[in-house]
C-alpha atoms as a PDB file:
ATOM      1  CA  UNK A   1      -2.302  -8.550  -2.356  1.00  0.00           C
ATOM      2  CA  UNK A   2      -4.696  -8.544   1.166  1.00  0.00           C
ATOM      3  CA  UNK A   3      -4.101  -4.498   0.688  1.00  0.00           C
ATOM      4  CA  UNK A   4      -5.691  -4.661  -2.926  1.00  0.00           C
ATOM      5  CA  UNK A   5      -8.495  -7.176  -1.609  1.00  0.00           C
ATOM      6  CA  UNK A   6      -9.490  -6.255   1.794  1.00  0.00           C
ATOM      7  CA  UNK A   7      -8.874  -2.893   2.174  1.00  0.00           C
ATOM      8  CA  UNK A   8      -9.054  -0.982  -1.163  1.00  0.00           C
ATOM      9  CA  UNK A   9     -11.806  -3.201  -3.337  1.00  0.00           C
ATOM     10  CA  UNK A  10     -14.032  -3.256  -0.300  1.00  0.00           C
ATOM     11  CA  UNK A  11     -14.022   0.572   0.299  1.00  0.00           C
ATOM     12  CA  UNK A  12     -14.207   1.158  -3.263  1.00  0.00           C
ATOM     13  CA  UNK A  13     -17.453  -1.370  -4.222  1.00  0.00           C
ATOM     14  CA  UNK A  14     -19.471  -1.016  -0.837  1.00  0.00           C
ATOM     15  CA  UNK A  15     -21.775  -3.943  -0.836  1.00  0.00           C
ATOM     16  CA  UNK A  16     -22.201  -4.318  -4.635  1.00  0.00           C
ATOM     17  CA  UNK A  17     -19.506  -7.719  -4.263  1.00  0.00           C
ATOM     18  CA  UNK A  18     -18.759  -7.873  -8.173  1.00  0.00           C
ATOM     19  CA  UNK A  19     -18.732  -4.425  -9.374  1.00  0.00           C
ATOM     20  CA  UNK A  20     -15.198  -3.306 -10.991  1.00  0.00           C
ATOM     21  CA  UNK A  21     -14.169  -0.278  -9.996  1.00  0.00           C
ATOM     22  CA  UNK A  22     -12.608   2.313 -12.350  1.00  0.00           C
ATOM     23  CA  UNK A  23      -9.171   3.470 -12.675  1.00  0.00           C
ATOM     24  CA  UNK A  24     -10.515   6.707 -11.440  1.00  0.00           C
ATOM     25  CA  UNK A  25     -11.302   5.131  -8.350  1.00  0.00           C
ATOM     26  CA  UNK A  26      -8.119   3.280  -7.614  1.00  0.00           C
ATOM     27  CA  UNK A  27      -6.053   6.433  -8.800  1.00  0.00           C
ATOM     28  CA  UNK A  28      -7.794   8.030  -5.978  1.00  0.00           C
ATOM     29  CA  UNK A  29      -6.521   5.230  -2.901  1.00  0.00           C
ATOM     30  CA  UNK A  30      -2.794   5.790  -4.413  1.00  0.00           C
ATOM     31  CA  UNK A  31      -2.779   9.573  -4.913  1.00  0.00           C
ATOM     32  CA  UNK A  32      -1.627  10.011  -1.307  1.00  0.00           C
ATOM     33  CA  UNK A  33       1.168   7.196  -1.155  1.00  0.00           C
ATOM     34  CA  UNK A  34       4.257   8.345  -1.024  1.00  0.00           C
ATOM     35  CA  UNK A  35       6.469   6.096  -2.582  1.00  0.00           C
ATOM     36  CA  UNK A  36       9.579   6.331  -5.295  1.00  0.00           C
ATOM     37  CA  UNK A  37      11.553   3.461  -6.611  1.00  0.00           C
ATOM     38  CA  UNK A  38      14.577   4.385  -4.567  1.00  0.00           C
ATOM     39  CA  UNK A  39      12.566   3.278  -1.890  1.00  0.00           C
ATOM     40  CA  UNK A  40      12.328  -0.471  -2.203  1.00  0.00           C
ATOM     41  CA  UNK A  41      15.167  -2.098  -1.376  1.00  0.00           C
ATOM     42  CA  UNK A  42      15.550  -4.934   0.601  1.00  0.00           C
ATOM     43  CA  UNK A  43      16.789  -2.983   3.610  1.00  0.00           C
ATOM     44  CA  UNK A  44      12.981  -1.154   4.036  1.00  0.00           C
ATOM     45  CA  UNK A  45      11.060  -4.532   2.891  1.00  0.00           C
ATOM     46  CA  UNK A  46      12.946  -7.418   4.075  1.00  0.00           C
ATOM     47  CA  UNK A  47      12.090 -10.446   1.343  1.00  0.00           C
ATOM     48  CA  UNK A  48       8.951 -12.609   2.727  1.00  0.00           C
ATOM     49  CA  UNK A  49       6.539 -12.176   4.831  1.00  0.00           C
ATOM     50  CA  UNK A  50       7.697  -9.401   7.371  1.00  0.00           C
ATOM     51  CA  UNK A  51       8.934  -6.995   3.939  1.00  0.00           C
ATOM     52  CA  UNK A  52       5.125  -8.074   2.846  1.00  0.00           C
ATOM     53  CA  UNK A  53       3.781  -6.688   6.453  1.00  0.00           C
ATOM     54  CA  UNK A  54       6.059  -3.716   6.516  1.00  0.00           C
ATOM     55  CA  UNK A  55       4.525  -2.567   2.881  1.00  0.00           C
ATOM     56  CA  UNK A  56       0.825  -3.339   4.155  1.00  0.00           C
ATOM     57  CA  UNK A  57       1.373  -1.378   7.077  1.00  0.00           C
ATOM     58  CA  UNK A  58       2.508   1.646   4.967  1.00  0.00           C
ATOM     59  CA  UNK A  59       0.097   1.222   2.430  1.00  0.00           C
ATOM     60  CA  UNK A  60      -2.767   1.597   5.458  1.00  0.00           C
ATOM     61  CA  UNK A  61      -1.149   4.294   7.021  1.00  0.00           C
ATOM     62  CA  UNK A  62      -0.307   2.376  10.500  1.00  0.00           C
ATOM     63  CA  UNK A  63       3.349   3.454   9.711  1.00  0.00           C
ATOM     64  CA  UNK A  64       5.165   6.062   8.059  1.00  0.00           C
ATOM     65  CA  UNK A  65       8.319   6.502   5.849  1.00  0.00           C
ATOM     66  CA  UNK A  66       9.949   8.034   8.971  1.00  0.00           C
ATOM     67  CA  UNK A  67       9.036   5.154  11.006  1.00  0.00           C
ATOM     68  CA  UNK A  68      11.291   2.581   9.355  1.00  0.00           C
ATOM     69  CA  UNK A  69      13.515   4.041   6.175  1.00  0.00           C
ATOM     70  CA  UNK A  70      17.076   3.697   5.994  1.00  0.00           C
ATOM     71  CA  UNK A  71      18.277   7.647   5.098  1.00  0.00           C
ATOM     72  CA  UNK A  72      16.536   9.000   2.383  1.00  0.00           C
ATOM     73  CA  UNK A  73      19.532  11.145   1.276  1.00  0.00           C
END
């Protein structure tokens, strides 16, 4: 996933292009995500490409839960 690639291994290995970053490190990106399994449903990420770009946009933090959830009740 471009989230996994371009965003998260990047920050993680610098410029040492190779290097495998530890769970440690990952645990630390997804510590702050917010996320349970009641929320994915089709209705918050829309199969293809625009339930793909909703996700990456959370995952980044260019939108929130508020911004697009159905109720959370």
């Amino acid at each position: 996933m471009k989230f996994l690639k371009s965003d998260v291994y990047l920050k993680l290995v610098g410029n040492n292009i190779g290097d495998i970053p530890s769970l440690e490190d990952f645990s630390d990106i997804f510590r702050d995500i917010d996320l349970e399994d009641k929320d994915f449903t089709t209705r918050n990420f829309a199969p293809g490409s625009g339930g793909q770009s909703a996700f990456y946009k959370l995952l980044t933090g260019q939108l929130s839960k508020e911004d697009f959830f159905e109720d959370q009740s």
